[in-house]
PDB file of N, CA and C in Angstrom:
ATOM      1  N   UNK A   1     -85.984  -7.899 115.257  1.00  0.00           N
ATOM      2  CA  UNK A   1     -85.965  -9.233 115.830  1.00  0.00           C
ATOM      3  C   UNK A   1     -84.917  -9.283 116.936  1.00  0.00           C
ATOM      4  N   UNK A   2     -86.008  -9.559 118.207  1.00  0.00           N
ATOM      5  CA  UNK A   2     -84.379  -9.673 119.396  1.00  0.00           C
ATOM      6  C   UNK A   2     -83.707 -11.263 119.078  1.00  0.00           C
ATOM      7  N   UNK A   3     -82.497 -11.098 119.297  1.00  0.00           N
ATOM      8  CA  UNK A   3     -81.657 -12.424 119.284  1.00  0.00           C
ATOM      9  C   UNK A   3     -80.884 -12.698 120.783  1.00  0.00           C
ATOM     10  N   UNK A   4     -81.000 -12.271 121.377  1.00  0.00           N
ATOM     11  CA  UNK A   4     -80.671 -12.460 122.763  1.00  0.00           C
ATOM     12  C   UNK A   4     -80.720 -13.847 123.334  1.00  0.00           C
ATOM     13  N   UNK A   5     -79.988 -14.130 124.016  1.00  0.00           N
ATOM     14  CA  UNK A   5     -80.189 -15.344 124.789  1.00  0.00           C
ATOM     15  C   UNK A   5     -80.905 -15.261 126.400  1.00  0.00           C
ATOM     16  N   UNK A   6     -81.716 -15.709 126.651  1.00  0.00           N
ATOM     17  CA  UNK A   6     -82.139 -15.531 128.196  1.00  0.00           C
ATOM     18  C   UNK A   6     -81.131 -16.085 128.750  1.00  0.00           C
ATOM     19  N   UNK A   7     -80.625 -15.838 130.200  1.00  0.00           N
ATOM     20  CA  UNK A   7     -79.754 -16.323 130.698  1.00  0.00           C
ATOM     21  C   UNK A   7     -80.316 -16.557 132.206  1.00  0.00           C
ATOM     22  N   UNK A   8     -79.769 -17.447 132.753  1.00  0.00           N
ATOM     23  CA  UNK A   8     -80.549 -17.762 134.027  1.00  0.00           C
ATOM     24  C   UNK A   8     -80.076 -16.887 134.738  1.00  0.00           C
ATOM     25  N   UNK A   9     -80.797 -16.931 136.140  1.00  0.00           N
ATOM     26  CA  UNK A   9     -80.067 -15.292 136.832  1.00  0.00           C
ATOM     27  C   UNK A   9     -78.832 -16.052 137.555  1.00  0.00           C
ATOM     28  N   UNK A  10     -78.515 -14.794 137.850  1.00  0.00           N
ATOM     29  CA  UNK A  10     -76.711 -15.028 138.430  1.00  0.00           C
ATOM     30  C   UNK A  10     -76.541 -15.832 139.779  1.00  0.00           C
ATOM     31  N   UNK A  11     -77.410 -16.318 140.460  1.00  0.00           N
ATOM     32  CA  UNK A  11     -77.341 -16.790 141.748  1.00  0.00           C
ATOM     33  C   UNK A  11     -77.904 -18.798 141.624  1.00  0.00           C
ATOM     34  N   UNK A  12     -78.335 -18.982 140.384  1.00  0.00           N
ATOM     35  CA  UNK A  12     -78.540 -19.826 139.237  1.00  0.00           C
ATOM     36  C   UNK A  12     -77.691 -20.875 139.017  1.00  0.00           C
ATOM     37  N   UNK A  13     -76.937 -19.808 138.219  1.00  0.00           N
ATOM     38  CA  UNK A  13     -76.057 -19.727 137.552  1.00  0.00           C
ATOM     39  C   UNK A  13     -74.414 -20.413 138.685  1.00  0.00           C
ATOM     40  N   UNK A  14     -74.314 -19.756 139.590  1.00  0.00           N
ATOM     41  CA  UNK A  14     -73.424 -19.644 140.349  1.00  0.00           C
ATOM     42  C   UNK A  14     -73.421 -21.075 141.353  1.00  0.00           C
ATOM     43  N   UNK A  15     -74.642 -21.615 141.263  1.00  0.00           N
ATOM     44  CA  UNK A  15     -75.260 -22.811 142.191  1.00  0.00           C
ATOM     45  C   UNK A  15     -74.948 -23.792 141.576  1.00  0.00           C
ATOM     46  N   UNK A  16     -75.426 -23.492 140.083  1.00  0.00           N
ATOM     47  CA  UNK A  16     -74.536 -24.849 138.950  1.00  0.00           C
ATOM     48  C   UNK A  16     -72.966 -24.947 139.058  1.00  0.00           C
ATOM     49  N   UNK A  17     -72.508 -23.999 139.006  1.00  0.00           N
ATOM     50  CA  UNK A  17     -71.060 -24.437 138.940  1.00  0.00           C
ATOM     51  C   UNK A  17     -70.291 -24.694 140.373  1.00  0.00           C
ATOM     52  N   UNK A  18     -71.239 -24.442 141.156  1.00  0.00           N
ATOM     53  CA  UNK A  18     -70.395 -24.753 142.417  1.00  0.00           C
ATOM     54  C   UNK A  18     -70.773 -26.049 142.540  1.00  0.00           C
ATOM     55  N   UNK A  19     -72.256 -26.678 142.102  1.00  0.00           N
ATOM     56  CA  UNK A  19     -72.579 -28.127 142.132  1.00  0.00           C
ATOM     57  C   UNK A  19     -71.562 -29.163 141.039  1.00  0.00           C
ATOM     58  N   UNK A  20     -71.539 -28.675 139.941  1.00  0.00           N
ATOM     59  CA  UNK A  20     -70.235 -28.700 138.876  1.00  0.00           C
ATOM     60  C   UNK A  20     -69.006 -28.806 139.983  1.00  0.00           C
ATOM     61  N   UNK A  21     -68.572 -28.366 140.508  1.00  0.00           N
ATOM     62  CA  UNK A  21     -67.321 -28.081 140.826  1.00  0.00           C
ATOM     63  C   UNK A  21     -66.659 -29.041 141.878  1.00  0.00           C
ATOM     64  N   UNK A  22     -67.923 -29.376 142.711  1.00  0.00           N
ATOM     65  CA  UNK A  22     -68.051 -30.561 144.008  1.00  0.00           C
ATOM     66  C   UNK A  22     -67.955 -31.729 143.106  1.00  0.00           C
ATOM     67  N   UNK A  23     -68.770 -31.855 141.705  1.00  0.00           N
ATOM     68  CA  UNK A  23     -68.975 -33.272 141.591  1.00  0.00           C
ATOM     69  C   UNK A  23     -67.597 -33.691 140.944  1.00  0.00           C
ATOM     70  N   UNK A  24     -67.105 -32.556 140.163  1.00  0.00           N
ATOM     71  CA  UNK A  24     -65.450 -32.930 139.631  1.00  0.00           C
ATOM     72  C   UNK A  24     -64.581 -33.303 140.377  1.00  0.00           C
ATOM     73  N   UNK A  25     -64.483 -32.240 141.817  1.00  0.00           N
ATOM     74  CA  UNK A  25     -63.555 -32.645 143.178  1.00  0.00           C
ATOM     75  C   UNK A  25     -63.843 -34.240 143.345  1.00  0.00           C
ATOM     76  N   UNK A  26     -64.866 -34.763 143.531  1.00  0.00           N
ATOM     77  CA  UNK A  26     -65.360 -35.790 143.451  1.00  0.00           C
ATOM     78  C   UNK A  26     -65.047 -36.551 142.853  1.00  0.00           C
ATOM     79  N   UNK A  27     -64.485 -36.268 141.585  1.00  0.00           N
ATOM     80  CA  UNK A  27     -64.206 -37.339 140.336  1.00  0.00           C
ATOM     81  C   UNK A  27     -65.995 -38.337 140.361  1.00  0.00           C
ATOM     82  N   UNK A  28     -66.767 -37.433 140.252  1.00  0.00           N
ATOM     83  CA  UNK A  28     -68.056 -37.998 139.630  1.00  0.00           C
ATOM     84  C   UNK A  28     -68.438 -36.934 138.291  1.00  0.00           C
ATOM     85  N   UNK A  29     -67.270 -36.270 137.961  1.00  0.00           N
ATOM     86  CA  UNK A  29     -67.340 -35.745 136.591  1.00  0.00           C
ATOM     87  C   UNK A  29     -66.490 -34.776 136.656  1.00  0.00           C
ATOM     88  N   UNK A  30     -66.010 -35.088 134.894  1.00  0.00           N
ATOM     89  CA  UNK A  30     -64.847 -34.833 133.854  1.00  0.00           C
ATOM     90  C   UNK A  30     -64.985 -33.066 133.680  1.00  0.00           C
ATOM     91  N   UNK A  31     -64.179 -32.366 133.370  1.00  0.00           N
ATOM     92  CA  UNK A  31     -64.097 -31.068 132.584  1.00  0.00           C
ATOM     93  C   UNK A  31     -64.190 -31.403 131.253  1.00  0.00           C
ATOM     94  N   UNK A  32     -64.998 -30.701 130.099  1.00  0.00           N
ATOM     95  CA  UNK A  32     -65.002 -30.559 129.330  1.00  0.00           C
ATOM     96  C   UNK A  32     -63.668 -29.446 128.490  1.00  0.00           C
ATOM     97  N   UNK A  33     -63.094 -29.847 127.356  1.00  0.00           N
ATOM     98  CA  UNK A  33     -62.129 -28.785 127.433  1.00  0.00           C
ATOM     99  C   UNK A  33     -61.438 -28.851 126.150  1.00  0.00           C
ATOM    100  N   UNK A  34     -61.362 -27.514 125.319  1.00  0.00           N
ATOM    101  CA  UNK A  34     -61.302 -27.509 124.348  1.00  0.00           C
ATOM    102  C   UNK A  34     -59.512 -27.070 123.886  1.00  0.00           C
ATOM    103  N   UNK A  35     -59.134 -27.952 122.752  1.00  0.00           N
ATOM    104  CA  UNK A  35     -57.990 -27.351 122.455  1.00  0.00           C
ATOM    105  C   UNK A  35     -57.473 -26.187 121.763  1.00  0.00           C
ATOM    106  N   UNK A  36     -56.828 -25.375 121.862  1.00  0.00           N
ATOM    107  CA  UNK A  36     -56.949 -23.796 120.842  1.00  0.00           C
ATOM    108  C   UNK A  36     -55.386 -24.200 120.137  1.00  0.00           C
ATOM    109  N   UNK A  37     -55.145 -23.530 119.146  1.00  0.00           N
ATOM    110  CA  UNK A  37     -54.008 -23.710 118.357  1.00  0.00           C
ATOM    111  C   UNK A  37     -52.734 -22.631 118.785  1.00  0.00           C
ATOM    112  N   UNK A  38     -51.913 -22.900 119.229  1.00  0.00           N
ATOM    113  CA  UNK A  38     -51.052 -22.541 119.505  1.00  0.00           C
ATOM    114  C   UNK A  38     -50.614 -20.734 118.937  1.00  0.00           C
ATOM    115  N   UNK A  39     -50.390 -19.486 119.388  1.00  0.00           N
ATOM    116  CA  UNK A  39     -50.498 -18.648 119.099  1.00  0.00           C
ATOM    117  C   UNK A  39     -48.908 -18.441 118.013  1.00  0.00           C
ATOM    118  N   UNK A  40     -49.222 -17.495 117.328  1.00  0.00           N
ATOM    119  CA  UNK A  40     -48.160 -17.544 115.921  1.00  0.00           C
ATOM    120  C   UNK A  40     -47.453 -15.776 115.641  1.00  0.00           C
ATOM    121  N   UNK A  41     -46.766 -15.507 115.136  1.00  0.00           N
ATOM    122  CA  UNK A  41     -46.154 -14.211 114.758  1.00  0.00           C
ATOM    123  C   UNK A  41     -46.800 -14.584 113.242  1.00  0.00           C
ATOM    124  N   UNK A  42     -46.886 -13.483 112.908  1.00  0.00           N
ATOM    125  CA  UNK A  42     -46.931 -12.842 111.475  1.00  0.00           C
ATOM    126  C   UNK A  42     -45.789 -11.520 110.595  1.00  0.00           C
ATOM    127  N   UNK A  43     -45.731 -11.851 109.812  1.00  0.00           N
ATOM    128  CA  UNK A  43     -44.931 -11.015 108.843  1.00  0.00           C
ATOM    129  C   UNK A  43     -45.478 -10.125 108.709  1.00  0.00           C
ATOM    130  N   UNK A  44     -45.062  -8.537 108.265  1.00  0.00           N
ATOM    131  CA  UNK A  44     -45.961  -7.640 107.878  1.00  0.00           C
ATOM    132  C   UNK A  44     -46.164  -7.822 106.143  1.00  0.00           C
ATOM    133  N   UNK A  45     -45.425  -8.490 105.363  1.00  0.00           N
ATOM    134  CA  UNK A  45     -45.961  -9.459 104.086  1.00  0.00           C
ATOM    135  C   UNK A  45     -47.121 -10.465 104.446  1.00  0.00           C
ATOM    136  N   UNK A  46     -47.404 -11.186 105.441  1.00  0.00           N
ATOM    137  CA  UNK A  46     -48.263 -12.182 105.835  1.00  0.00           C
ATOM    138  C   UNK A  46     -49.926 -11.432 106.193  1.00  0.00           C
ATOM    139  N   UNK A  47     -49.349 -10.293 106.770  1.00  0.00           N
ATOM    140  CA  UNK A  47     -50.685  -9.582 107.276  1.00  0.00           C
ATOM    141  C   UNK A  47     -51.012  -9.187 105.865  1.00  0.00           C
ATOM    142  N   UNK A  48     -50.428  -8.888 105.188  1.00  0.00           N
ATOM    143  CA  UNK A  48     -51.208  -8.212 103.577  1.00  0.00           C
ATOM    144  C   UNK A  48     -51.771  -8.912 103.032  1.00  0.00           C
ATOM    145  N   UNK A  49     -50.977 -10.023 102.992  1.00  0.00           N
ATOM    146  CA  UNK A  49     -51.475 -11.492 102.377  1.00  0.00           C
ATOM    147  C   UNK A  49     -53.037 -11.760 103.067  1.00  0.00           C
ATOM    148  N   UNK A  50     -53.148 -11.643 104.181  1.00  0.00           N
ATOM    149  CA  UNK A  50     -54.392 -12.033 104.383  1.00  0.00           C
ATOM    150  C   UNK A  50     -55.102 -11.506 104.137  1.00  0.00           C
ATOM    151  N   UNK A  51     -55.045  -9.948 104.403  1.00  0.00           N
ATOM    152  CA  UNK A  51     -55.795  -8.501 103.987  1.00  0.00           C
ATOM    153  C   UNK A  51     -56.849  -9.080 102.441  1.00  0.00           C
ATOM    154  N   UNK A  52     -55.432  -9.499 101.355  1.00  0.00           N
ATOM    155  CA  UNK A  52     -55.763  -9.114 100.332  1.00  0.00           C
ATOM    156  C   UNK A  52     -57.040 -10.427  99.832  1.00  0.00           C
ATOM    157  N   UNK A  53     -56.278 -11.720 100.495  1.00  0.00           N
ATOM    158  CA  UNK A  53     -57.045 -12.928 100.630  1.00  0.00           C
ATOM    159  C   UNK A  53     -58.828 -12.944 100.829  1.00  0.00           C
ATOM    160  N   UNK A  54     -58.724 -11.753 102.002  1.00  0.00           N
ATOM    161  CA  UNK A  54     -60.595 -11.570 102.638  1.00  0.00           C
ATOM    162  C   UNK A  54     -60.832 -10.938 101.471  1.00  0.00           C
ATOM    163  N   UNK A  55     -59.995  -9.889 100.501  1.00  0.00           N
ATOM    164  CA  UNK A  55     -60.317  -8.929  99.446  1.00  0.00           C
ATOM    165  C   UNK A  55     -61.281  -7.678  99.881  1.00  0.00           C
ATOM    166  N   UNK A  56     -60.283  -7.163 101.330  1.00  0.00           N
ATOM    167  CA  UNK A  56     -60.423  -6.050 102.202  1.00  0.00           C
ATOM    168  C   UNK A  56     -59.581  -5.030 102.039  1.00  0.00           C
ATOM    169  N   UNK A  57     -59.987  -3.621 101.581  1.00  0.00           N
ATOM    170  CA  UNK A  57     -58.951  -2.712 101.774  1.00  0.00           C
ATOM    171  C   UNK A  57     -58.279  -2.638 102.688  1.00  0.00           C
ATOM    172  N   UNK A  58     -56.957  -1.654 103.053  1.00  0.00           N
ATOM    173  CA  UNK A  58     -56.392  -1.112 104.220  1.00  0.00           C
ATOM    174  C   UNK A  58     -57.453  -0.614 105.230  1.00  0.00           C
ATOM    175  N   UNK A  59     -58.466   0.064 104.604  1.00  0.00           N
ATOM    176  CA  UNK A  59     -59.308   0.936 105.978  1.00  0.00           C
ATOM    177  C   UNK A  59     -60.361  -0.137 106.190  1.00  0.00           C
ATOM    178  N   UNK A  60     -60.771  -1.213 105.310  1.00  0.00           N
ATOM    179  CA  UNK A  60     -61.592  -2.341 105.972  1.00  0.00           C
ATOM    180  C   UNK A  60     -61.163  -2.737 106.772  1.00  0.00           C
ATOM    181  N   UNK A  61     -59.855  -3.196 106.877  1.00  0.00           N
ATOM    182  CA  UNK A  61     -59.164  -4.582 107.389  1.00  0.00           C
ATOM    183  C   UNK A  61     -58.610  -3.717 109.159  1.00  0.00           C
ATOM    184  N   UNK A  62     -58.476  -2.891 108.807  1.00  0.00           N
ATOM    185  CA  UNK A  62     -58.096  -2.004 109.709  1.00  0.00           C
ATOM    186  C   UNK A  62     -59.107  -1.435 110.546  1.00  0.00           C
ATOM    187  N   UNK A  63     -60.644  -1.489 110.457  1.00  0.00           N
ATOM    188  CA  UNK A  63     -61.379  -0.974 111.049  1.00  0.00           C
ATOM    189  C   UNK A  63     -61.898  -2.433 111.507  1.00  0.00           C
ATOM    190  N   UNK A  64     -61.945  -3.887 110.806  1.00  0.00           N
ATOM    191  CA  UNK A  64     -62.460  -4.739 111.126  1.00  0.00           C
ATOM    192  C   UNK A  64     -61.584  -5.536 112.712  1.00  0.00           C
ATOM    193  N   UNK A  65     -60.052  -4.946 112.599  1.00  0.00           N
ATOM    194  CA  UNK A  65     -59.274  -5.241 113.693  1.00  0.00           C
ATOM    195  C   UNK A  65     -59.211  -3.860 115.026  1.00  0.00           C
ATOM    196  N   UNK A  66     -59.936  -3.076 114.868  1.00  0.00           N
ATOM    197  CA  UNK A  66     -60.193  -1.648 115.344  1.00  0.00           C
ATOM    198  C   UNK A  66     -58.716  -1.172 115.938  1.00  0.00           C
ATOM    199  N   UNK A  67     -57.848  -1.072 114.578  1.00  0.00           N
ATOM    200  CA  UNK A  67     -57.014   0.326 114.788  1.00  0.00           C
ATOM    201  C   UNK A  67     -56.950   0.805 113.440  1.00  0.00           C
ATOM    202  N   UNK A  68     -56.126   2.005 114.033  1.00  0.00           N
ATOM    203  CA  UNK A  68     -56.151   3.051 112.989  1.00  0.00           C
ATOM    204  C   UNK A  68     -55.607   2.693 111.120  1.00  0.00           C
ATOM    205  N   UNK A  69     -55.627   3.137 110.248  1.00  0.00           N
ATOM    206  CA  UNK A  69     -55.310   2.389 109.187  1.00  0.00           C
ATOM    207  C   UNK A  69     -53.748   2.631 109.235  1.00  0.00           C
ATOM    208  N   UNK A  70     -53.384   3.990 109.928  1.00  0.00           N
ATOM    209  CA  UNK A  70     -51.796   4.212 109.994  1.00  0.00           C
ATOM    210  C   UNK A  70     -51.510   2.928 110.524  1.00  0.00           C
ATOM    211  N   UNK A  71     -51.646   2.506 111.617  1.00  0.00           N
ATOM    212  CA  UNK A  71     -51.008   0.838 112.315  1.00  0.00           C
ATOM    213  C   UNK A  71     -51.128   0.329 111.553  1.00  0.00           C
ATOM    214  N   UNK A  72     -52.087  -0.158 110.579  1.00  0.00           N
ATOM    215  CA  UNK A  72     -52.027  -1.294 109.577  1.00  0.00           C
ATOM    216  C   UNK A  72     -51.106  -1.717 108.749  1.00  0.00           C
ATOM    217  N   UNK A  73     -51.192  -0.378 108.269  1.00  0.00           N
ATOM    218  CA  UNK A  73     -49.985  -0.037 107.208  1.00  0.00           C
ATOM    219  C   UNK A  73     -48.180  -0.280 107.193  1.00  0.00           C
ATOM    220  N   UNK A  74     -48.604   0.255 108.963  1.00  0.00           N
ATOM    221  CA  UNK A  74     -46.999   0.238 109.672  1.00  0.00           C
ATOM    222  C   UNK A  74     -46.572  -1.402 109.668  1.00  0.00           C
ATOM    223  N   UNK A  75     -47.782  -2.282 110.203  1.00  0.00           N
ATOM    224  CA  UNK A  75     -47.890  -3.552 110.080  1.00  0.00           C
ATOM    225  C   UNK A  75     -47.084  -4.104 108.752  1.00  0.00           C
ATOM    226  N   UNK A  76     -48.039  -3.553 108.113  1.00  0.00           N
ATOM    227  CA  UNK A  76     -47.711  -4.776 106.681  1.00  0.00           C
ATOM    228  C   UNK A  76     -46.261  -3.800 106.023  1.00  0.00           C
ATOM    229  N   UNK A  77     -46.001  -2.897 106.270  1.00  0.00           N
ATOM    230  CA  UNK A  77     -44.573  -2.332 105.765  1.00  0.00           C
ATOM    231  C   UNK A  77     -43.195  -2.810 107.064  1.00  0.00           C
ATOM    232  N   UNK A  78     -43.645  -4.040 107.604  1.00  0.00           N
ATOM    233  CA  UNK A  78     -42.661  -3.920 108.828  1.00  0.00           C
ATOM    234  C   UNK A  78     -42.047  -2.926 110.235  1.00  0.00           C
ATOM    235  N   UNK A  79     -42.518  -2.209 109.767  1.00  0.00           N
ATOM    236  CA  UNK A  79     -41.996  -0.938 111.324  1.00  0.00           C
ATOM    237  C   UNK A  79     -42.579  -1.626 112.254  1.00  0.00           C
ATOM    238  N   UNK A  80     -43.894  -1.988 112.208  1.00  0.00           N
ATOM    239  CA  UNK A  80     -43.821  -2.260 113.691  1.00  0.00           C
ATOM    240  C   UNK A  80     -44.764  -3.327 113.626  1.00  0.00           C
ATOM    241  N   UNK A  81     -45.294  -3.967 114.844  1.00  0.00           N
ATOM    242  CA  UNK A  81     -45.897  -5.879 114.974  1.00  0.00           C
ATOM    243  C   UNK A  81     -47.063  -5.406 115.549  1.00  0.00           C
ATOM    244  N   UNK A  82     -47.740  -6.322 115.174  1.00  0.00           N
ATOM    245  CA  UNK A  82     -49.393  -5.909 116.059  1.00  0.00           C
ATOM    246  C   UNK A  82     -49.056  -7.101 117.274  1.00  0.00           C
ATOM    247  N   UNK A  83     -50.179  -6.627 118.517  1.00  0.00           N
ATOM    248  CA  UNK A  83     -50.407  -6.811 119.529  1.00  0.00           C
ATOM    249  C   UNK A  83     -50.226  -8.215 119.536  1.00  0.00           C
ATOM    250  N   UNK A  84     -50.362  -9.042 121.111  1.00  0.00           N
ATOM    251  CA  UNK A  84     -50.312 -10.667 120.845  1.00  0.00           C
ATOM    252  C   UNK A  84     -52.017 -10.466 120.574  1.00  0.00           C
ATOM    253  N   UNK A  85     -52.770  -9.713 121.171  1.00  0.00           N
ATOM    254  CA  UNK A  85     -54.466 -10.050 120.629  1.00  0.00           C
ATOM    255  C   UNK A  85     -54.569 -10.006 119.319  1.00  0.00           C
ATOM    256  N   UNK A  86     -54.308  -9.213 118.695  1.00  0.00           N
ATOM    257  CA  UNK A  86     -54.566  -8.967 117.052  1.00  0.00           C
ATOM    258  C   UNK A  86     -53.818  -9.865 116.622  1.00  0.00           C
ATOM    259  N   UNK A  87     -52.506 -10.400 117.130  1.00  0.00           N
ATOM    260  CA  UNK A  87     -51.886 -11.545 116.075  1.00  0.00           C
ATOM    261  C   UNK A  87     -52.636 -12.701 116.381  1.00  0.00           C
ATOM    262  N   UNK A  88     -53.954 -12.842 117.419  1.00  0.00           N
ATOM    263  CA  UNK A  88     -54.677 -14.086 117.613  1.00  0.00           C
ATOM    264  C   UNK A  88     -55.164 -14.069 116.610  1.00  0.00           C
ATOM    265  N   UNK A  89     -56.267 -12.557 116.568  1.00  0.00           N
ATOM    266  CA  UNK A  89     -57.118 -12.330 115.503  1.00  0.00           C
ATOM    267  C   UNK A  89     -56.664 -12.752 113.955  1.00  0.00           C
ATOM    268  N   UNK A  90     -55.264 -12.513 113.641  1.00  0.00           N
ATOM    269  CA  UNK A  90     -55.184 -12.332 112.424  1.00  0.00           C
ATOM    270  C   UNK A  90     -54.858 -13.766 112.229  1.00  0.00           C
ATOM    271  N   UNK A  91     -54.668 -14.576 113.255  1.00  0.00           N
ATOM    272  CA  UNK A  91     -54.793 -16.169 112.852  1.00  0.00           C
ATOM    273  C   UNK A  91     -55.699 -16.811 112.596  1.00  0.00           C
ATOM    274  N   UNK A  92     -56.820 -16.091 113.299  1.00  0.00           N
ATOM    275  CA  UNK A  92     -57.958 -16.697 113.408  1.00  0.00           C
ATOM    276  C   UNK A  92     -58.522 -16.598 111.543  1.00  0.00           C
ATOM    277  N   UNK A  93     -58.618 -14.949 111.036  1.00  0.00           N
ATOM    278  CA  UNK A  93     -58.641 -14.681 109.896  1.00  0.00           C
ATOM    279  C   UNK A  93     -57.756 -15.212 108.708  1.00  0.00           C
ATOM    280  N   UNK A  94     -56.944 -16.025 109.463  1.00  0.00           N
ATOM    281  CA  UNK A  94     -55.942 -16.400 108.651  1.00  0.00           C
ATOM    282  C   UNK A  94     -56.402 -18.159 108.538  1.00  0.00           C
ATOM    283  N   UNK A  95     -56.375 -18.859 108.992  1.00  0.00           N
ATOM    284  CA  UNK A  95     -57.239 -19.989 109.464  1.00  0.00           C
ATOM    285  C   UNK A  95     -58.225 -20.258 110.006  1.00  0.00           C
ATOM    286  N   UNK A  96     -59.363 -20.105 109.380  1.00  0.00           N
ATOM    287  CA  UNK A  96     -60.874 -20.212 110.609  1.00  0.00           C
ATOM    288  C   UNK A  96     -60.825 -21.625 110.799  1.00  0.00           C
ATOM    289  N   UNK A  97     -60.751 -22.617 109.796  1.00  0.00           N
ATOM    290  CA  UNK A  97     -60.991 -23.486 109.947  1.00  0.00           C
ATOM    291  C   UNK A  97     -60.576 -24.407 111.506  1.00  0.00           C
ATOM    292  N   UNK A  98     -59.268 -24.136 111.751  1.00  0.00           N
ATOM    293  CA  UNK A  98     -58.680 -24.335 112.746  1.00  0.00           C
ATOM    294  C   UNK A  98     -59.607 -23.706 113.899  1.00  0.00           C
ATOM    295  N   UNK A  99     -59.978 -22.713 113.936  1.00  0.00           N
ATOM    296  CA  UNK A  99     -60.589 -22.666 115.149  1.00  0.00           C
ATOM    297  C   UNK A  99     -62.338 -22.724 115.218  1.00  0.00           C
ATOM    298  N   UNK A 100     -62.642 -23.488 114.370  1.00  0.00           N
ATOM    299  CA  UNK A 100     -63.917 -23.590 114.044  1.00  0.00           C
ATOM    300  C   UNK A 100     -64.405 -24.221 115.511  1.00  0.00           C
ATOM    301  N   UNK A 101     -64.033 -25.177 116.058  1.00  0.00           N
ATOM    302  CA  UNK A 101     -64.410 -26.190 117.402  1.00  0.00           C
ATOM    303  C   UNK A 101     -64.603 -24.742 118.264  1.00  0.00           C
ATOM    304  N   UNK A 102     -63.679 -23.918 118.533  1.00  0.00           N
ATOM    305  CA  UNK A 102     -63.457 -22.823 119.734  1.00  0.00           C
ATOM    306  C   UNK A 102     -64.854 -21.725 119.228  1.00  0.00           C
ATOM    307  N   UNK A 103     -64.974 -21.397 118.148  1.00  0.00           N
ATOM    308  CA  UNK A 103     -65.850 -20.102 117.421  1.00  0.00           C
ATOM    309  C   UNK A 103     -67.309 -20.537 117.786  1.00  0.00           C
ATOM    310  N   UNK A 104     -67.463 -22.049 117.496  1.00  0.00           N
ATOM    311  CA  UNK A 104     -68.606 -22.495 117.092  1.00  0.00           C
ATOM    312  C   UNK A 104     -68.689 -23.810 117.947  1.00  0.00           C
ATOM    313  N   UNK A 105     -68.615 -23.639 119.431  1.00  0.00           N
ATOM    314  CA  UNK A 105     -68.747 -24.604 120.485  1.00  0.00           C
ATOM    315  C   UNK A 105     -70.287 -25.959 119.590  1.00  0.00           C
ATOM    316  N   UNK A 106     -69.505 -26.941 119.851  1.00  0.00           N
ATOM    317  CA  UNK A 106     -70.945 -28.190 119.855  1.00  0.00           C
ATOM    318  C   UNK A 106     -71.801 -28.171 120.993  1.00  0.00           C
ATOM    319  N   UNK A 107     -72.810 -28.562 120.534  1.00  0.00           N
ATOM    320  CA  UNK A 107     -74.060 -29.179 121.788  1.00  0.00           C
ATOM    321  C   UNK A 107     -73.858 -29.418 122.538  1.00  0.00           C
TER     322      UNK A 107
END
């Protein structure tokens, strides 16, 4: 089963938002615009905590954030901090709810 989205072609595409873009200059319309939650540090106790929360091994949790399980480990034993991307990720995994509006845009 394809799940693909058709997408209009790129020259389309590019005509809408420049028409978009005049009518905002314009103030004959608003930006739409979503709020995201403020980005967070984690503990390498906090990252386990979540690990253990999904009820994901080390090499799940570690392949589901694509690094090695050594980083993981290093993570949750303190030596060393994951990335600011992966500490998005692990918020996100850590709270979906919070970013449910951003994951799962409305109509």
């Amino acid at each position: 089963m394809n799940t693909q989205v058709k997408r209009a072609p790129l020259a389309q595409r590019l005509k809408q938002g420049l028409v978009e873009g005049i009518e905002y200059a314009g103030g004959e319309a608003t930006l739409a615009t979503t709020l995201v939650p403020i980005g967070r540090s984690f503990t390498g106790e906090e990252v386990a905590a979540i690990r253990t929360r999904r009820r994901m091994s080390q090499a799940q949790f570690a392949n589901l954030l694509a690094v090695n399980v050594k980083t993981l480990q290093s993570w949750e034993q303190g030596v060393r901090k994951p990335s600011k991307p992966t500490m998005r990720l692990l918020q996100i995994f850590d709270s979906p709810e919070d970013f449910r509006a951003v994951l799962v845009p409305g109509d």
